[in-house]
PDB file of N, CA and C in Angstrom:
ATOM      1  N   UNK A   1       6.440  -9.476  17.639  1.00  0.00           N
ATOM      2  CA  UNK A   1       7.610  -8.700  17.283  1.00  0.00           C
ATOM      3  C   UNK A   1       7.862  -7.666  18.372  1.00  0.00           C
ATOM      4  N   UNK A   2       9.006  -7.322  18.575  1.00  0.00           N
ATOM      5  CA  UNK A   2       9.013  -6.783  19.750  1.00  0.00           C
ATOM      6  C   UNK A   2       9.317  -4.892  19.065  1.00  0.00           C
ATOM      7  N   UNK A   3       8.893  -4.692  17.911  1.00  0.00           N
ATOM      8  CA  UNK A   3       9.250  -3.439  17.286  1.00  0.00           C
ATOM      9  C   UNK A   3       7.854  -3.306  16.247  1.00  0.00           C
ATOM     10  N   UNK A   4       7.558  -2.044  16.322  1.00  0.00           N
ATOM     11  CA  UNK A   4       6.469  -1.762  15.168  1.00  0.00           C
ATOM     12  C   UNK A   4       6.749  -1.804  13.961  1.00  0.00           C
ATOM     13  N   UNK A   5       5.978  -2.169  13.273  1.00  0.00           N
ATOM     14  CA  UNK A   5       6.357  -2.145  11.693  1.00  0.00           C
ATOM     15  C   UNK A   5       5.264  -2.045  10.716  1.00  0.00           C
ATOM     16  N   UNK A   6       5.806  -1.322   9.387  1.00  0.00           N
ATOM     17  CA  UNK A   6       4.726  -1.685   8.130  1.00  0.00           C
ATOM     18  C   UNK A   6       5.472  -2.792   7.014  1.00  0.00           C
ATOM     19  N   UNK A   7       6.301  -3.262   7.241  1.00  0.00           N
ATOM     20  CA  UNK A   7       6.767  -3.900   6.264  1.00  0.00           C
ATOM     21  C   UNK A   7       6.434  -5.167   6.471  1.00  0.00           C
ATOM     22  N   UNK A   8       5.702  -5.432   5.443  1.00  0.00           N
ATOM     23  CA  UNK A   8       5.080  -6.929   5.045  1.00  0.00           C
ATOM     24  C   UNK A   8       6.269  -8.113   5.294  1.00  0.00           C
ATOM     25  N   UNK A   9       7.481  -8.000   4.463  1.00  0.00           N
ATOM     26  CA  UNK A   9       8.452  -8.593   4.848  1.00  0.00           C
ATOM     27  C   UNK A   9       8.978  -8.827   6.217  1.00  0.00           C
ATOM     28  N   UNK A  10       9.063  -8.224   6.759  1.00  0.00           N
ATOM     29  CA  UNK A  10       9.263  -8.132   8.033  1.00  0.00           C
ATOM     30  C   UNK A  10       8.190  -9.168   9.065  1.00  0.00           C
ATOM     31  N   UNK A  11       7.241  -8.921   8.704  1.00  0.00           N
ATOM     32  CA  UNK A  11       5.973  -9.331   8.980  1.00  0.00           C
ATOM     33  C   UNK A  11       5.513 -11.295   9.032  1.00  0.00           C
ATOM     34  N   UNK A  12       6.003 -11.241   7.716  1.00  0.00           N
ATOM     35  CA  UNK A  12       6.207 -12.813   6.861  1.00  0.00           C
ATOM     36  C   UNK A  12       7.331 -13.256   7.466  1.00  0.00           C
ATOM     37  N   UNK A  13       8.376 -12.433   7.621  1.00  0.00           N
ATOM     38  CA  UNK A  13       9.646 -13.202   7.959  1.00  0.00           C
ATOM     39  C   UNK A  13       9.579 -13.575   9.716  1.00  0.00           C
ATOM     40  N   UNK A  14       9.118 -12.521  10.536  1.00  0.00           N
ATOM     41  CA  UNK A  14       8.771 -13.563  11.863  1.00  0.00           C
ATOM     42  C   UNK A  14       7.762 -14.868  11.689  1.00  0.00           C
ATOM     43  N   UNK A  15       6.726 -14.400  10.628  1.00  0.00           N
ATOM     44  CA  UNK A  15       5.648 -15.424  10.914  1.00  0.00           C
ATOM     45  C   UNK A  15       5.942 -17.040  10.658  1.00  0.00           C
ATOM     46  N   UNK A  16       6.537 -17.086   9.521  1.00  0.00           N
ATOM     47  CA  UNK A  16       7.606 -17.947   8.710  1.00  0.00           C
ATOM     48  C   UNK A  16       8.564 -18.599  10.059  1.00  0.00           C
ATOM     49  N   UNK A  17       9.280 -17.553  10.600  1.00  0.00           N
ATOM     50  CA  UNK A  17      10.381 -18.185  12.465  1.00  0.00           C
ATOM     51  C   UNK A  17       9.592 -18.652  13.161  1.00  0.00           C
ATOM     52  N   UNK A  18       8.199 -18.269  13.465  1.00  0.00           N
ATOM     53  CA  UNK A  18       7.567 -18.493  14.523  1.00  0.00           C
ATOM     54  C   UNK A  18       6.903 -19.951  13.972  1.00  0.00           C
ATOM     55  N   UNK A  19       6.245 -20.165  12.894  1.00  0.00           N
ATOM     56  CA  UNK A  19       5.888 -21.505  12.348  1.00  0.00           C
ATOM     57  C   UNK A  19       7.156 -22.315  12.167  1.00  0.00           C
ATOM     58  N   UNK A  20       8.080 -22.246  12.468  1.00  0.00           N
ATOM     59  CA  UNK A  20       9.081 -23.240  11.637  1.00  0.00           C
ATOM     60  C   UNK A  20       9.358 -23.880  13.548  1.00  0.00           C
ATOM     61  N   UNK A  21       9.490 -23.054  14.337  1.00  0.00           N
ATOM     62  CA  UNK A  21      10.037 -22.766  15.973  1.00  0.00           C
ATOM     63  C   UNK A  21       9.280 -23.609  15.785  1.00  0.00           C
ATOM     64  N   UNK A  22       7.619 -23.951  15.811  1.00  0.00           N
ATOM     65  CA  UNK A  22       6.438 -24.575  16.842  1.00  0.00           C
ATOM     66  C   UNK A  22       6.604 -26.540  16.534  1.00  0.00           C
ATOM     67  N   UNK A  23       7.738 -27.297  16.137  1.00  0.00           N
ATOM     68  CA  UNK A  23       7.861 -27.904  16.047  1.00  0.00           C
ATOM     69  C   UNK A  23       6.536 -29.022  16.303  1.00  0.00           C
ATOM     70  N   UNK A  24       5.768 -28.781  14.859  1.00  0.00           N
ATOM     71  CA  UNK A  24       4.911 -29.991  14.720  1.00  0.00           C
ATOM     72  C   UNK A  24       5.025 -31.005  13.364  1.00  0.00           C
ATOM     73  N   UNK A  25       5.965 -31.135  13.572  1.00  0.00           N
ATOM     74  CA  UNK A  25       6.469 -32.013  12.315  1.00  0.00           C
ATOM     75  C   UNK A  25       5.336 -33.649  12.277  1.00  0.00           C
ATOM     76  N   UNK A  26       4.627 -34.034  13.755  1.00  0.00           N
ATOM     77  CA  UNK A  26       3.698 -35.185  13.740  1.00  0.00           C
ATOM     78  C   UNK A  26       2.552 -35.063  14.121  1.00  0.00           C
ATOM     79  N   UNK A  27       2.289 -33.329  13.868  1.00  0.00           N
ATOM     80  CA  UNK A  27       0.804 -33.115  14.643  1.00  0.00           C
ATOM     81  C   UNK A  27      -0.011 -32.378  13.101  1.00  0.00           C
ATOM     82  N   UNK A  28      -1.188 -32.665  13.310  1.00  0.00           N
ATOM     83  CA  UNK A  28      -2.005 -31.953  11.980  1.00  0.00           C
ATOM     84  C   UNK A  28      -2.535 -30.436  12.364  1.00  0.00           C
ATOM     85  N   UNK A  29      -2.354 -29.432  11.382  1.00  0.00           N
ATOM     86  CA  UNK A  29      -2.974 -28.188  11.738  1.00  0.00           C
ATOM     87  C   UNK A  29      -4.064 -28.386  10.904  1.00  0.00           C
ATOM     88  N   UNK A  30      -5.224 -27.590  11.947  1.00  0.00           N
ATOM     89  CA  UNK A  30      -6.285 -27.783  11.743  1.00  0.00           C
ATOM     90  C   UNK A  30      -6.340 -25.807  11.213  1.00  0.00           C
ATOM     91  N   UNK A  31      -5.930 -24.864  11.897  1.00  0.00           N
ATOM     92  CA  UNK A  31      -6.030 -23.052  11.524  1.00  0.00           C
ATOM     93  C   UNK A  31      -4.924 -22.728  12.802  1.00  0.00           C
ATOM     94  N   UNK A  32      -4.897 -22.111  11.258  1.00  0.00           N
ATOM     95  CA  UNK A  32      -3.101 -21.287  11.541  1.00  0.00           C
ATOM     96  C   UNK A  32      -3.172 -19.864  11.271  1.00  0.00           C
ATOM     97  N   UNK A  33      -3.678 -19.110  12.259  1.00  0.00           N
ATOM     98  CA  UNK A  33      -3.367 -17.415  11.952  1.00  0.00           C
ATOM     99  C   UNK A  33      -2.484 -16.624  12.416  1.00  0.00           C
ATOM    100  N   UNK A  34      -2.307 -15.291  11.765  1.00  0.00           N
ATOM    101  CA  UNK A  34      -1.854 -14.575  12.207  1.00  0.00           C
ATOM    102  C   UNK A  34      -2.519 -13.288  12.555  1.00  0.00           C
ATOM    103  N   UNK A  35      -2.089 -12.798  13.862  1.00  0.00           N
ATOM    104  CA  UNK A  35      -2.738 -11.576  14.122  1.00  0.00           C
ATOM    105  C   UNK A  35      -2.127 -10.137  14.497  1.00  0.00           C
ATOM    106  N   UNK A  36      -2.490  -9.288  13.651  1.00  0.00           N
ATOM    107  CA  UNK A  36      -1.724  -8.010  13.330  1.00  0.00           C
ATOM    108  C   UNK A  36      -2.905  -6.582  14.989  1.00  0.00           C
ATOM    109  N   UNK A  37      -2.084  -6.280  15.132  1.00  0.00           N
ATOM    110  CA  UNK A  37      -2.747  -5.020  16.168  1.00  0.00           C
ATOM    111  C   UNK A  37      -2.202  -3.726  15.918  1.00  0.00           C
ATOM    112  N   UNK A  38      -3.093  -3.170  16.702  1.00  0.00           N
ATOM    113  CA  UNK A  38      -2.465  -1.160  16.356  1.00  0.00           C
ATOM    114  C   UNK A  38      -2.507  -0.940  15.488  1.00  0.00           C
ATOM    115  N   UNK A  39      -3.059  -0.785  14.099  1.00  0.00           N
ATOM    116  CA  UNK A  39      -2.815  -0.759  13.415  1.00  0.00           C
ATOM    117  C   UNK A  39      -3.192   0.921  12.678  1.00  0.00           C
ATOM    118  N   UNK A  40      -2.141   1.686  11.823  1.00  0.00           N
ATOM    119  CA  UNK A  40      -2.545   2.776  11.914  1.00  0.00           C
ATOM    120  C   UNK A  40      -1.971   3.449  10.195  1.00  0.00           C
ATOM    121  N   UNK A  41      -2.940   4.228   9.473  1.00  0.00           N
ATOM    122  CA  UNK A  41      -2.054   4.730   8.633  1.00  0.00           C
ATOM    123  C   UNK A  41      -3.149   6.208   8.043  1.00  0.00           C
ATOM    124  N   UNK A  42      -2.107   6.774   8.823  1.00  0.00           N
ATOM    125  CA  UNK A  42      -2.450   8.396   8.726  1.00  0.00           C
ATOM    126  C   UNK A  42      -2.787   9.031   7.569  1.00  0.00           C
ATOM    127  N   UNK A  43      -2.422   8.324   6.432  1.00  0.00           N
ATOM    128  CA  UNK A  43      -3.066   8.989   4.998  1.00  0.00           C
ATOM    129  C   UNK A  43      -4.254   8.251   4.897  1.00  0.00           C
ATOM    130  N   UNK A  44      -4.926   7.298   5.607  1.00  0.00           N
ATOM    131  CA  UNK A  44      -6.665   6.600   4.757  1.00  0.00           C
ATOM    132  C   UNK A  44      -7.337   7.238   6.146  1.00  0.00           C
ATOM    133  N   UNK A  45      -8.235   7.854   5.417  1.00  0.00           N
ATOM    134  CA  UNK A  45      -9.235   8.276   6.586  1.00  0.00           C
ATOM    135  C   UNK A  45     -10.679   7.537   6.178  1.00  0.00           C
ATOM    136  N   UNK A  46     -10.966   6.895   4.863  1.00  0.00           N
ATOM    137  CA  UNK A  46     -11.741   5.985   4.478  1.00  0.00           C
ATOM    138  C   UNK A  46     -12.151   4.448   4.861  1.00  0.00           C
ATOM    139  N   UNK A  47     -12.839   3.930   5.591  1.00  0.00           N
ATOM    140  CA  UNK A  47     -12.808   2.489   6.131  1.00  0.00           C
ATOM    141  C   UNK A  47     -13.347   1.766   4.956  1.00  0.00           C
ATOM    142  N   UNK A  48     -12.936   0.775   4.435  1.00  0.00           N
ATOM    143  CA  UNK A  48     -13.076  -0.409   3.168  1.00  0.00           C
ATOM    144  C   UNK A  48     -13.015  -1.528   4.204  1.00  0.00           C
ATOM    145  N   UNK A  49     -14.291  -2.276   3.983  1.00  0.00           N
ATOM    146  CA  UNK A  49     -14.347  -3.257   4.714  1.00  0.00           C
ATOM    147  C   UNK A  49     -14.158  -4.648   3.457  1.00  0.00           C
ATOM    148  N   UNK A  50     -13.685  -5.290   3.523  1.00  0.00           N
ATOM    149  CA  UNK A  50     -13.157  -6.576   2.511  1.00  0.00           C
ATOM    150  C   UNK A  50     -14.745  -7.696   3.008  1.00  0.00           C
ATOM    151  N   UNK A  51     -15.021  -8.173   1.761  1.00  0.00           N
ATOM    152  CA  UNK A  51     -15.566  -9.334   1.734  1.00  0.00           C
ATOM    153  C   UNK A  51     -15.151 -10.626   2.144  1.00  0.00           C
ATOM    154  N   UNK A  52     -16.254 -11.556   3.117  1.00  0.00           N
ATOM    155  CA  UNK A  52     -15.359 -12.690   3.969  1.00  0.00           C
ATOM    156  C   UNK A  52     -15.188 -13.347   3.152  1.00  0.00           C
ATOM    157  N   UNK A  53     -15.976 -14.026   1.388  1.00  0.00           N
ATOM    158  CA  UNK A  53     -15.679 -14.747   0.887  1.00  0.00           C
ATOM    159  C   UNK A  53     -15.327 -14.065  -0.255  1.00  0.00           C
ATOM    160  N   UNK A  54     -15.162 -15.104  -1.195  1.00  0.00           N
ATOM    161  CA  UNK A  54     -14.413 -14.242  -2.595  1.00  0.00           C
ATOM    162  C   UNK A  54     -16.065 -13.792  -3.684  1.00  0.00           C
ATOM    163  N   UNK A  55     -16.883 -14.627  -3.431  1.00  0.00           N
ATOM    164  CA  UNK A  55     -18.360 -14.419  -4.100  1.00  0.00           C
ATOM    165  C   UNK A  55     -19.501 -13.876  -3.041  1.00  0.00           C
ATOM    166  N   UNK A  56     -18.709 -12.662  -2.587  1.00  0.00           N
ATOM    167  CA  UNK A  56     -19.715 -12.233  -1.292  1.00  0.00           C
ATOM    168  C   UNK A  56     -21.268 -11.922  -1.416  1.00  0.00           C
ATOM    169  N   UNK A  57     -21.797 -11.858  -3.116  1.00  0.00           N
ATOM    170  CA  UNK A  57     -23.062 -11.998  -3.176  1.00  0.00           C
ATOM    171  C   UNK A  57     -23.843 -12.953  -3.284  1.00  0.00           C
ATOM    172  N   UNK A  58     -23.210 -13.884  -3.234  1.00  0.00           N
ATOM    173  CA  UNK A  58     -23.969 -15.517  -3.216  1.00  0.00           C
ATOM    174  C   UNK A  58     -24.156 -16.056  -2.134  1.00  0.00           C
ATOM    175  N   UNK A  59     -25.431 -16.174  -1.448  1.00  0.00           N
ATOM    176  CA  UNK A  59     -26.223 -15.999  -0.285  1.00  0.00           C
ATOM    177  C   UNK A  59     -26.067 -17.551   0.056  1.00  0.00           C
ATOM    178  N   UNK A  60     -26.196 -18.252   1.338  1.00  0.00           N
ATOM    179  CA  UNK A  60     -26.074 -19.707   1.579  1.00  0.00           C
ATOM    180  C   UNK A  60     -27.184 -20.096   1.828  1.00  0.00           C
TER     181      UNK A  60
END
């Protein structure tokens, strides 16, 4: 995006242009991300780190 933003919408709606643009209508996706930078919000001074899986105490 060539502008900063917090709006999720905004966000979805390039990601949504940019997947529809990459014309693979005969190719298989194997991982498809998206990646957010700078990221900043002046009211959390708290770091919450998210669990990689959804049962993050169940050991492999």
């Amino acid at each position: 995006m060539p502008y900063y933003t917090r709006e999720l919408d905004a966000i979805i709606t390039t990601a949504t242009a940019l997947f529809e643009a990459a014309e693979i209508e005969n190719r298989s996706i194997r991982l498809l991300g998206i990646s957010l930078s700078k990221l900043d919000n002046a009211k959390q001074t708290q770091v919450i780190q998210l669990p990689l899986f959804q049962n993050a105490d169940i050991i492999f």
